[in-house]
Every structure is written in C-alpha cells, then in structure tokens.
C-alpha atoms as a PDB file:
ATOM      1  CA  UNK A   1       0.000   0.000   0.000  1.00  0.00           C
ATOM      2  CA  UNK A   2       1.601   3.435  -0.925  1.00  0.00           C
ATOM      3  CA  UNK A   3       1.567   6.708   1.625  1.00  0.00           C
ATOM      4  CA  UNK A   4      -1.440   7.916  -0.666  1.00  0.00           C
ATOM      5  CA  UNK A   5      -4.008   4.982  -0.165  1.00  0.00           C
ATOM      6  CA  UNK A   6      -2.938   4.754   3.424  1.00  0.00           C
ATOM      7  CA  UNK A   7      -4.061   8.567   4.284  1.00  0.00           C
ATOM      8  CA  UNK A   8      -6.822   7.930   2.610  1.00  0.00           C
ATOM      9  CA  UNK A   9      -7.819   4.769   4.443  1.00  0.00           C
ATOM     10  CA  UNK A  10      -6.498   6.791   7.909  1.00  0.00           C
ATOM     11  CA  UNK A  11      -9.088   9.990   6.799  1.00  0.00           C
ATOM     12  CA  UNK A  12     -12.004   7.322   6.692  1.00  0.00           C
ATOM     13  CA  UNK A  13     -11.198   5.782  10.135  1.00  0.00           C
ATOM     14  CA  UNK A  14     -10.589   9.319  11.557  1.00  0.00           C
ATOM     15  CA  UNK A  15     -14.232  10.220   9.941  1.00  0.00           C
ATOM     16  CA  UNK A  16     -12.566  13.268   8.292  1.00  0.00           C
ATOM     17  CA  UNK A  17     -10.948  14.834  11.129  1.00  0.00           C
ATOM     18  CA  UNK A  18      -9.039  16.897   8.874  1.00  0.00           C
ATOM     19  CA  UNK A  19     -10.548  20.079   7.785  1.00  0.00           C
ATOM     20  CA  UNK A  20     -12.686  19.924   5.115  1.00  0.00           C
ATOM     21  CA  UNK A  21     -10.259  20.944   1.977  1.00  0.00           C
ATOM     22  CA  UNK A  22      -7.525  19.185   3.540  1.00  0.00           C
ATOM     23  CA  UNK A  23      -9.435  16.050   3.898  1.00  0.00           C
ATOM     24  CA  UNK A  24     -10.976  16.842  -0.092  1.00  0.00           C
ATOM     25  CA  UNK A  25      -7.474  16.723  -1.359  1.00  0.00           C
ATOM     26  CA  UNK A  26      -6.505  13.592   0.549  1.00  0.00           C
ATOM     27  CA  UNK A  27      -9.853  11.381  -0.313  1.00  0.00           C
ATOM     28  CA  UNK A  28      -8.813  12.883  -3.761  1.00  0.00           C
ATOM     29  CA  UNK A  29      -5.370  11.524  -4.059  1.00  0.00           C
ATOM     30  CA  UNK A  30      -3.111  13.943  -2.496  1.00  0.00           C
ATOM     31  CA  UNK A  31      -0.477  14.994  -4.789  1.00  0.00           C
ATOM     32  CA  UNK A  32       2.640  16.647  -3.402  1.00  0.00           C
ATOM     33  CA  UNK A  33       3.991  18.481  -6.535  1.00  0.00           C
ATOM     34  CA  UNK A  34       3.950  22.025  -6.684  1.00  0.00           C
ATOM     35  CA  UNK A  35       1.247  24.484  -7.302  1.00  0.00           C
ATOM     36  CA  UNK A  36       0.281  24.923 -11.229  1.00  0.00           C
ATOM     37  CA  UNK A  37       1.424  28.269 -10.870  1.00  0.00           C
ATOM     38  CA  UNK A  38       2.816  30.578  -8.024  1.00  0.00           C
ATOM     39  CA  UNK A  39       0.564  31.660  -5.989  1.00  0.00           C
ATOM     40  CA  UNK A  40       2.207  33.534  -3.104  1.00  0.00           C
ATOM     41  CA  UNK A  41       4.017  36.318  -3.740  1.00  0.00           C
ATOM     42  CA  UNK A  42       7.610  36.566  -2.735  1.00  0.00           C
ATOM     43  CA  UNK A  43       6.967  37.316   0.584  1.00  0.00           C
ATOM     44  CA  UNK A  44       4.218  35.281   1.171  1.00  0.00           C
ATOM     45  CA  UNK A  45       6.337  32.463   0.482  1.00  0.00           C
ATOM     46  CA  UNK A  46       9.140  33.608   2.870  1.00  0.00           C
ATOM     47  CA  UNK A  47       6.931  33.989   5.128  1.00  0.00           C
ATOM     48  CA  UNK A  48       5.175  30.789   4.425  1.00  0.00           C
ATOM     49  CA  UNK A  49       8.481  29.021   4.797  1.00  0.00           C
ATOM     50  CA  UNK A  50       9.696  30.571   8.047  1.00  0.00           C
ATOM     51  CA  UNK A  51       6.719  29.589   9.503  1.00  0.00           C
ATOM     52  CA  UNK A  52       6.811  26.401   8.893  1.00  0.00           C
ATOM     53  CA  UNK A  53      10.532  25.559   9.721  1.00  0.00           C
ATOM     54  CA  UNK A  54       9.678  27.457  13.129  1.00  0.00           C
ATOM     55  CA  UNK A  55       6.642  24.846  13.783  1.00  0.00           C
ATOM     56  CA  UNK A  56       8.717  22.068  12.570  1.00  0.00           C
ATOM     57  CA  UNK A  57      12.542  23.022  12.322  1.00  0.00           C
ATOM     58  CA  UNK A  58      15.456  21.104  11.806  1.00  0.00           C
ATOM     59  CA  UNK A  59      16.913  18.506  14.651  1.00  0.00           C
ATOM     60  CA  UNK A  60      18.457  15.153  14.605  1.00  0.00           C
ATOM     61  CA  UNK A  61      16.304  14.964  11.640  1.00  0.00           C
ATOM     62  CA  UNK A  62      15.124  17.538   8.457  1.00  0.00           C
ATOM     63  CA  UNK A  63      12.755  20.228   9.458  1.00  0.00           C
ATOM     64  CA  UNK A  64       9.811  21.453   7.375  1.00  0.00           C
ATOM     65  CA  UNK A  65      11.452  23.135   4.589  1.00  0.00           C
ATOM     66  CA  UNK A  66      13.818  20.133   3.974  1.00  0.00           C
ATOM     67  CA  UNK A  67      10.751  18.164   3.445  1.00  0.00           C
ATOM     68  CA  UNK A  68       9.456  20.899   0.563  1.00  0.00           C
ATOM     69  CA  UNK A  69       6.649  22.028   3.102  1.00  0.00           C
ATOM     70  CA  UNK A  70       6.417  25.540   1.687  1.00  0.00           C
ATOM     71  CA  UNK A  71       5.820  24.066  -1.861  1.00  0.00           C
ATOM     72  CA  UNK A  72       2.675  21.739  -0.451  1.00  0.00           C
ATOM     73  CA  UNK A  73       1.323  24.555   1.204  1.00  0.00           C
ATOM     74  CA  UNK A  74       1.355  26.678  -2.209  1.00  0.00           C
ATOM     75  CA  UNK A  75      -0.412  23.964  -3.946  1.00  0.00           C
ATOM     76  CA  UNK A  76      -3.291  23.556  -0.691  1.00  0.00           C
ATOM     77  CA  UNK A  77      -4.258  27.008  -0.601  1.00  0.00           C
ATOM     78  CA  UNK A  78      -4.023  27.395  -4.379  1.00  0.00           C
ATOM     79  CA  UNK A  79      -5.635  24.351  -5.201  1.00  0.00           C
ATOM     80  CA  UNK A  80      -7.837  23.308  -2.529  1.00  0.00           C
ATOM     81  CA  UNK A  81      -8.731  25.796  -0.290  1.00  0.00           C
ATOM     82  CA  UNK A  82     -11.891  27.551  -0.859  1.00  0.00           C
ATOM     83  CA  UNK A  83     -11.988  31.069  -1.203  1.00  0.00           C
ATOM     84  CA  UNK A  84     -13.178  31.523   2.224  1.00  0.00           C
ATOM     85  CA  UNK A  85     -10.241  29.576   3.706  1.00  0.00           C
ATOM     86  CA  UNK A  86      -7.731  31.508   1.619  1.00  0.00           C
ATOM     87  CA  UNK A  87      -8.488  34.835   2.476  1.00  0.00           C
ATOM     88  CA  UNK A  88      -7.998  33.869   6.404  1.00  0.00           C
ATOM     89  CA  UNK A  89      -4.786  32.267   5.394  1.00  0.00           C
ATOM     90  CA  UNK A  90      -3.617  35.486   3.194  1.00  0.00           C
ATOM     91  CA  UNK A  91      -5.048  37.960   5.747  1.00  0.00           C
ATOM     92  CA  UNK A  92      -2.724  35.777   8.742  1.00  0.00           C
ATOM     93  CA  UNK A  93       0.386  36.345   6.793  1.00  0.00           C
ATOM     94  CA  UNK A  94      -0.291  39.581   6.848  1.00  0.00           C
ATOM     95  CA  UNK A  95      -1.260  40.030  10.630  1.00  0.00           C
ATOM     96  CA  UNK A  96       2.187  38.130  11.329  1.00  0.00           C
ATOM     97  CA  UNK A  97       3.599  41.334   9.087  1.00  0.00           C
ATOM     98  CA  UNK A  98       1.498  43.523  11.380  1.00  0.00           C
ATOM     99  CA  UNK A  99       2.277  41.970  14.373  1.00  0.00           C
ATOM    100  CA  UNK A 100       6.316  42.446  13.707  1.00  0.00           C
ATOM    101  CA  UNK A 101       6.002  45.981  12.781  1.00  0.00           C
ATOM    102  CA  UNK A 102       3.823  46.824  16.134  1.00  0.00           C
ATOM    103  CA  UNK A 103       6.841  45.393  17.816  1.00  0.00           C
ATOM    104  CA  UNK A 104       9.380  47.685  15.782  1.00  0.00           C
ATOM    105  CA  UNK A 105      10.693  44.134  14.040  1.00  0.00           C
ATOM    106  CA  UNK A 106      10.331  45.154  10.572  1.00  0.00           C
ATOM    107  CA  UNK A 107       8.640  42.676   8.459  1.00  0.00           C
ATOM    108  CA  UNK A 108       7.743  38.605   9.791  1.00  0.00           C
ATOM    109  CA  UNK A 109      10.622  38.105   7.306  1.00  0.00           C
ATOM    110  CA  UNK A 110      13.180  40.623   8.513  1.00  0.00           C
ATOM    111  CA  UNK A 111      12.192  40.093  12.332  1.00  0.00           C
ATOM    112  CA  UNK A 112      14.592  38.010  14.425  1.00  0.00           C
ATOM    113  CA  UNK A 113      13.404  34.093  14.944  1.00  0.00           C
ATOM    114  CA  UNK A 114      12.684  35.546  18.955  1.00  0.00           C
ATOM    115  CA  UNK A 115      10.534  38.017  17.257  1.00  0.00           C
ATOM    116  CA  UNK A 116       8.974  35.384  14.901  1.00  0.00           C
ATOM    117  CA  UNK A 117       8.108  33.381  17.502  1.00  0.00           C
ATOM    118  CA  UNK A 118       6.264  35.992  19.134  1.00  0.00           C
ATOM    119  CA  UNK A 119       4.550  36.730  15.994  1.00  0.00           C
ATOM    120  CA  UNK A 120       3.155  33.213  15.704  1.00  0.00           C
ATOM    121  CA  UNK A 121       2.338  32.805  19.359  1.00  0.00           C
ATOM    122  CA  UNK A 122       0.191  35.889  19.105  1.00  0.00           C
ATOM    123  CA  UNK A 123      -1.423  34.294  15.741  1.00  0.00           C
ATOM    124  CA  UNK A 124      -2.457  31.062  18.051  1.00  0.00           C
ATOM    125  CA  UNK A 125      -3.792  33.231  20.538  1.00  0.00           C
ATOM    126  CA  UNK A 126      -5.921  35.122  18.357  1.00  0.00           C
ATOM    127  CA  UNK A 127      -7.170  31.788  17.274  1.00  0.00           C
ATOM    128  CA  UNK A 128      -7.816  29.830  20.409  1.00  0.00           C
ATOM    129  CA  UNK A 129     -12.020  30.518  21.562  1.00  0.00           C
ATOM    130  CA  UNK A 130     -12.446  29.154  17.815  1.00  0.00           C
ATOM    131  CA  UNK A 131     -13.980  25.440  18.283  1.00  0.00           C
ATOM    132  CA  UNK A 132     -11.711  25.014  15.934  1.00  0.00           C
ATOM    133  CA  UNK A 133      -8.432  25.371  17.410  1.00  0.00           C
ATOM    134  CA  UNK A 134      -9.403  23.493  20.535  1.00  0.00           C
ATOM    135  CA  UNK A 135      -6.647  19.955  20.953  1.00  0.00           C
ATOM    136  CA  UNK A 136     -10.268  18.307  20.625  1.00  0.00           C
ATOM    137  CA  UNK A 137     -11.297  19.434  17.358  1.00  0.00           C
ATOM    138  CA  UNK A 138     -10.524  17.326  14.371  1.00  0.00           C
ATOM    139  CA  UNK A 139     -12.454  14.845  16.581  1.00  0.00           C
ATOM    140  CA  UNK A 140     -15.588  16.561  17.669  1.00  0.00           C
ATOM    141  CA  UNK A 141     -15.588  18.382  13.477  1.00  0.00           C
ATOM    142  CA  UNK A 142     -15.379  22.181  15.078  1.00  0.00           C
ATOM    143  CA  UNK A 143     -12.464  22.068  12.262  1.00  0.00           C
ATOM    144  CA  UNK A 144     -13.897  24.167   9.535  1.00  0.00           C
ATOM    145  CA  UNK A 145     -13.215  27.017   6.596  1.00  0.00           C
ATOM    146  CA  UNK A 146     -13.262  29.467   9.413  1.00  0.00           C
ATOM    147  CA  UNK A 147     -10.709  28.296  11.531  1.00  0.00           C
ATOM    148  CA  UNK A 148      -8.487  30.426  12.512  1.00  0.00           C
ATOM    149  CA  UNK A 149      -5.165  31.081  10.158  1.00  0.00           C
ATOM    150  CA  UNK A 150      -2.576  29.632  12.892  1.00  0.00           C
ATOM    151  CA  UNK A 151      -4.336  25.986  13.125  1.00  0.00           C
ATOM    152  CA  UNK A 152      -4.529  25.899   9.213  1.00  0.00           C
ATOM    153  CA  UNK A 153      -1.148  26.667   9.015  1.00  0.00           C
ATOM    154  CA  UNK A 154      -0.233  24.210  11.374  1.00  0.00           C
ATOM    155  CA  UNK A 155      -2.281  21.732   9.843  1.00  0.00           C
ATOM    156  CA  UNK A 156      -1.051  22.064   6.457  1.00  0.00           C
ATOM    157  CA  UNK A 157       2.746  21.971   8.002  1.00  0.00           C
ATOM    158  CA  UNK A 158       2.082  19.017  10.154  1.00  0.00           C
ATOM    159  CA  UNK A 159       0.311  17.220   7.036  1.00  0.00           C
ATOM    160  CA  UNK A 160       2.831  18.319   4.369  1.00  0.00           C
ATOM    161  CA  UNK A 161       6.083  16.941   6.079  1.00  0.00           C
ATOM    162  CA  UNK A 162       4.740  13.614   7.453  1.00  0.00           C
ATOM    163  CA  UNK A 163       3.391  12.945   4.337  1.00  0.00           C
ATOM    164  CA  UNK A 164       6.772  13.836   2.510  1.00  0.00           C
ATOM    165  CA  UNK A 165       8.984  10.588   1.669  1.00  0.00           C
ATOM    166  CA  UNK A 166      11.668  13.186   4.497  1.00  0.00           C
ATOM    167  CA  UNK A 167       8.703  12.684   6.973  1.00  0.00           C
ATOM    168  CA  UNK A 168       7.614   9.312   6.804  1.00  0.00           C
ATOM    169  CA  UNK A 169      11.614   7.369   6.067  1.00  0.00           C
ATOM    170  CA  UNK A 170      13.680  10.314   8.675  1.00  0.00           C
ATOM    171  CA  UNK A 171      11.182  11.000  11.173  1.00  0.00           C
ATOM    172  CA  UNK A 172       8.984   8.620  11.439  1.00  0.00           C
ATOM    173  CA  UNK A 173      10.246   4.887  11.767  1.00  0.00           C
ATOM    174  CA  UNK A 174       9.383   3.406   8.155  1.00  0.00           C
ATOM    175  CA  UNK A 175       8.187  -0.295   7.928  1.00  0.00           C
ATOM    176  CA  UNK A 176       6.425  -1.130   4.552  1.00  0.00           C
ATOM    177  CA  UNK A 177       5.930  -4.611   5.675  1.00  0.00           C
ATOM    178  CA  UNK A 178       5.608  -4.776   9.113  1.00  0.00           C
ATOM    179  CA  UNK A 179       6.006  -8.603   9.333  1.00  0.00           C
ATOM    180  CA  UNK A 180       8.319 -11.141   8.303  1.00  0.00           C
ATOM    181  CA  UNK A 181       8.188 -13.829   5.749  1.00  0.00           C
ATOM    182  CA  UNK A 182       9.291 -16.875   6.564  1.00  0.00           C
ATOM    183  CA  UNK A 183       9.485 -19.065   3.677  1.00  0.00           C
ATOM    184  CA  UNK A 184      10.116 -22.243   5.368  1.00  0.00           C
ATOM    185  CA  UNK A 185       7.304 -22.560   8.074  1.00  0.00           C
ATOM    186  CA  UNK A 186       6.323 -25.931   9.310  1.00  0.00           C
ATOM    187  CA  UNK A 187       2.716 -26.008   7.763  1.00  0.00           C
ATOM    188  CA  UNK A 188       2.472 -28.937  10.550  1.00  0.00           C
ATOM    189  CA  UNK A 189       1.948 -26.152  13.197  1.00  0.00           C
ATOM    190  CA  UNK A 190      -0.783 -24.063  11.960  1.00  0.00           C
ATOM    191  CA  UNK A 191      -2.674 -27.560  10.130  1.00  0.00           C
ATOM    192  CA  UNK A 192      -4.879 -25.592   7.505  1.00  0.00           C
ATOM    193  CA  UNK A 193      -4.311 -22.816   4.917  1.00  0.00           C
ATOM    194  CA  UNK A 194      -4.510 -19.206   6.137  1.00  0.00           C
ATOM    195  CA  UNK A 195      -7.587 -17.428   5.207  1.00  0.00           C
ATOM    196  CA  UNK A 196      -7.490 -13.592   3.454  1.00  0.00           C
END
C-alpha cells in the first residue's frame, strides 16, 4: 500500500478529522507536486516558509522546509482551499507582518526568529475561543473554513512533512511490511491454509 491509499484509508477511520479541503485533497489523491502556478508572492512564500521551519525546524532529523513544506502549502491554498479559507490564510500572513512591525521588528521576514516566535504565538492566541483550534477538534468536526489562520497553518505543516517521503523514512520509523516472511514454516503447526 503506498503513503497515498494509506491517508486515505487513515481519513475514513478518523471520519474526516481533517478540515474539510484538507481532507478533499486527501480522499482525492493527495499529490505533493507544486502548485500549477505561483501563488504567493515573494513574501508570502518567505513567510510561508519561516513559519513552517519554526513549527517544525530542523533537529536530529530535516525540518519542514527540507521536506518541501512551503511548496505543499502553495499547492493547498491554491488548489484546494476555498476562497473563504484563503483569504484567512492570506489575511494571517499579513497580521504576522502587522504583528512584527507593532513590535518595531520590521517585516515577519526581517524580524529576528525571537521576534517570529512571538509573531506566531500571538497568531495562536488570536485563534484559540475558535472550536476550531481546541486539541479536541478534528475529533468533535469544530475544524472548519473558518478556523483560525494559525491551526490551518499548522495543519497544512504538520500534514505536508509527514506525508513527505523526508517525513515518513527520517522521522517517522518506516516499515512497509511490518512482518516477516518466513518461507520455510512448518505447515504442521498451523494444520490448515490461512484465510485472506
């Protein structure tokens, strides 16, 4: 079974706890290349892609943009995202802009990681009395196009690198098969054929 079949199968069993364009693109096949077209501007990708590296960054193993995170983010918002959804997302980028500039920091790009941080921490607390953004959510279906733009972001960061080939092989402990095959077992101790 390939990554692609298996988030679909885990969407079902979760009962689309994903939000709904997320879980769209997954039931629809997922595909991790990049937007058609750019989408972003410049700085929306910058900003895109120091977010991401900040909610998943680089440790013993690849962080977020080593796992092309910024790229599958392009392609969600561009692609699957209603228009609802991506005018939160575009307006967030641009209150992380605000937010740095209140603070004297420039742009979210030009701001110092500290000052990023800050930035994004105020974005999730802007957020949080959504019934959205509660841990709860994706269970309970509060997940919606008006979440707030912090939990899509996170979503789409947390979704793009553990379903990257650097997500599931680095991070994640990869078993395609996990069983062995023993090719000489004593059909004496199980006495009838296996049933599928």
């Amino acid at each position: 079974m390939d990554r692609r079949e298996l988030l679909k199968r885990a969407t079902l069993l979760l009962g689309g706890a994903l939000s709904g364009s997320v879980s769209r693109a997954v039931m629809a096949g997922l595909d991790r290349r990049k937007a058609e077209k750019p989408f972003f501007s410049t700085e929306q990708r910058a900003s895109v892609s120091i977010a991401s590296q900040l909610i998943i960054p680089t440790t013993d193993t690849p962080g977020a943009l080593e796992a092309g995170v910024p790229d599958f983010i392009e392609m969600m918002v561009s692609e699957w995202y209603t228009d609802t959804e991506r005018d939160i997302f575009i307006q967030g980028l641009l209150e992380l802009n605000a937010h740095c500039q209140a603070a004297g920091a420039g742009n979210f790009t030009t701001a110092t990681p500290e000052q990023q941080t800050t930035a994004l921490l105020a974005a999730e607390a802007a957020g949080k009395n959504h019934p959205g953004a509660s841990p709860m959510a994706a269970f309970t279906k509060a997940i919606d196009e008006t979440t707030p733009f912090f939990f899509k972001l996170k979503e789409l960061t947390v979704l793009g690198y553990y379903t990257s080939e650097v997500g599931a092989k680095q991070e994640l402990a990869y078993n395609p098969m996990p069983m062995r095959y023993d090719g000489n077992f004593p059909f004496a101790e199980i006495g009838r054929q296996w049933s599928y």
